[in-house]
Protein backbone atom coordinates (compact mmCIF):
# COMPACT_ATOMS: atom_id res chain seq x y z
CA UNK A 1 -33.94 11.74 -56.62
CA UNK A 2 -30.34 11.25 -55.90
CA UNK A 3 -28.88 8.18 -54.66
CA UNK A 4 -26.11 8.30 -51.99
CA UNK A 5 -22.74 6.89 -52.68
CA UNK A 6 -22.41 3.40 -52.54
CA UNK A 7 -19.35 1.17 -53.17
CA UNK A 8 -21.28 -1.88 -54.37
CA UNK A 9 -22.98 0.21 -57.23
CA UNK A 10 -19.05 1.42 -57.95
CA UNK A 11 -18.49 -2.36 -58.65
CA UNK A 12 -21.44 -3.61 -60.27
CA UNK A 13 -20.56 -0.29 -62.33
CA UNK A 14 -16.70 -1.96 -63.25
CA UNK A 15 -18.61 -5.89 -63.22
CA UNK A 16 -20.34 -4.16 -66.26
CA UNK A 17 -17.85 -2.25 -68.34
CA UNK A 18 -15.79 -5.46 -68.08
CA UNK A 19 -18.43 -7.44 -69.34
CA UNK A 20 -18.78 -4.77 -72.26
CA UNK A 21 -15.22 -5.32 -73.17
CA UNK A 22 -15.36 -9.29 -73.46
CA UNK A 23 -18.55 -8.49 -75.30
CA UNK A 24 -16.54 -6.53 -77.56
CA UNK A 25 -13.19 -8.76 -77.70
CA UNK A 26 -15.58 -11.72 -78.53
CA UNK A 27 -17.79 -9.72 -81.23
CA UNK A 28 -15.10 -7.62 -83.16
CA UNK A 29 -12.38 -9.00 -84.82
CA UNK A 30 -10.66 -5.30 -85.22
CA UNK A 31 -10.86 -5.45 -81.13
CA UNK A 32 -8.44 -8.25 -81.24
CA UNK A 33 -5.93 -6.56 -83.63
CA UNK A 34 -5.86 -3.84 -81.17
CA UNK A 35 -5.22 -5.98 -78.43
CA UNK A 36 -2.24 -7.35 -79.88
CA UNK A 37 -1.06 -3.93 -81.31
CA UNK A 38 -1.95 -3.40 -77.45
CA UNK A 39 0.36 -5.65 -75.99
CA UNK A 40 3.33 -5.21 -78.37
CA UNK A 41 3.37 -1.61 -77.63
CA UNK A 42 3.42 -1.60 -73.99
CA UNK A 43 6.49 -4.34 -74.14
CA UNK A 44 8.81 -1.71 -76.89
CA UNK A 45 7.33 0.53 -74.56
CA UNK A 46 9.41 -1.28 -71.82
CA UNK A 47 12.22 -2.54 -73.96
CA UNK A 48 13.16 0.92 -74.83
CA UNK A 49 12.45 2.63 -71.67
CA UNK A 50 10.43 5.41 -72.66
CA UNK A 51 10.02 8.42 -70.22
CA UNK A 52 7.00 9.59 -68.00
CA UNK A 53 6.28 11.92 -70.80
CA UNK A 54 6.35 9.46 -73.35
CA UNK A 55 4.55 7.02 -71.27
CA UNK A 56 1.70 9.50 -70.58
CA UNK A 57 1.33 9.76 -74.51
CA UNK A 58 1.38 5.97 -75.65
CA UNK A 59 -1.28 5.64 -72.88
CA UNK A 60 -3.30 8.20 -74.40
CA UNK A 61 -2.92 6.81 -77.96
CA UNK A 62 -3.82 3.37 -76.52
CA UNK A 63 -6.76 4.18 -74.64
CA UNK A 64 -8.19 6.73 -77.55
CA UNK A 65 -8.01 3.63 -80.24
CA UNK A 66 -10.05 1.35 -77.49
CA UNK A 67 -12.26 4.19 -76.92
CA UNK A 68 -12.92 4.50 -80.68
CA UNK A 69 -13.38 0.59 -81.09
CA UNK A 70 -15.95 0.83 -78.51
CA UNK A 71 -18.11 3.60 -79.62
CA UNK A 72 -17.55 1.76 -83.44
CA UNK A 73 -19.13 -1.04 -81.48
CA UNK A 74 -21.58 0.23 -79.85
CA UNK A 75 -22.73 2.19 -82.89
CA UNK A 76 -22.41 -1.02 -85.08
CA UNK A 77 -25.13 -3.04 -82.30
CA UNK A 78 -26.81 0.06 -82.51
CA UNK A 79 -27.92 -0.55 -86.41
CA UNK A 80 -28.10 -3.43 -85.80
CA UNK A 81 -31.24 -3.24 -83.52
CA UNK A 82 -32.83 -0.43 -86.05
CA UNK A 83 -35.40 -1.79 -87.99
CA UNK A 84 -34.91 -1.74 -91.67
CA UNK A 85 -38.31 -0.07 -92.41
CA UNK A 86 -37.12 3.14 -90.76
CA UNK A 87 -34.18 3.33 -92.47
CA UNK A 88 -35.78 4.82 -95.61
């Protein structure tokens, strides 16, 4: 059964993936490097004003190193949680 559209579930959707990434800054030191690398890269970014074009493709590189950190993350909670036992 489908549920309709509803704005408050759109939120509560956000309240979570923002609690996923403090999860994640707080858990993974790597996450932090990339936040740095992160911010440093968005100010050259700036300093040198880069194009659309060029903007379009340090967003992509950006976002495709968070999106890797997360899956890495989610993957490493993942083993975590597997018992040893079945491992074998």
């Amino acid at each position: 059964m489908q549920r309709p559209f509803e704005f408050t579930g759109r939120i509560r959707s956000f309240k979570y993936a923002f609690a996923g990434l403090w999860v994640m800054l707080k858990t993974q030191h790597n996450a932090w490097i990339h936040f740095v690398a992160t911010i440093i890269t968005i100010a050259m970014a700036v300093v040198y004003q880069l194009t659309t074009v060029e903007w379009c493709f340090i967003i992509l590189a950006i976002v495709s190193v968070w999106m890797a950190e997360a899956l890495n993350t989610a993957f490493e909670f993942l083993a975590d949680v597997t018992p040893q036992n079945f491992i074998h």
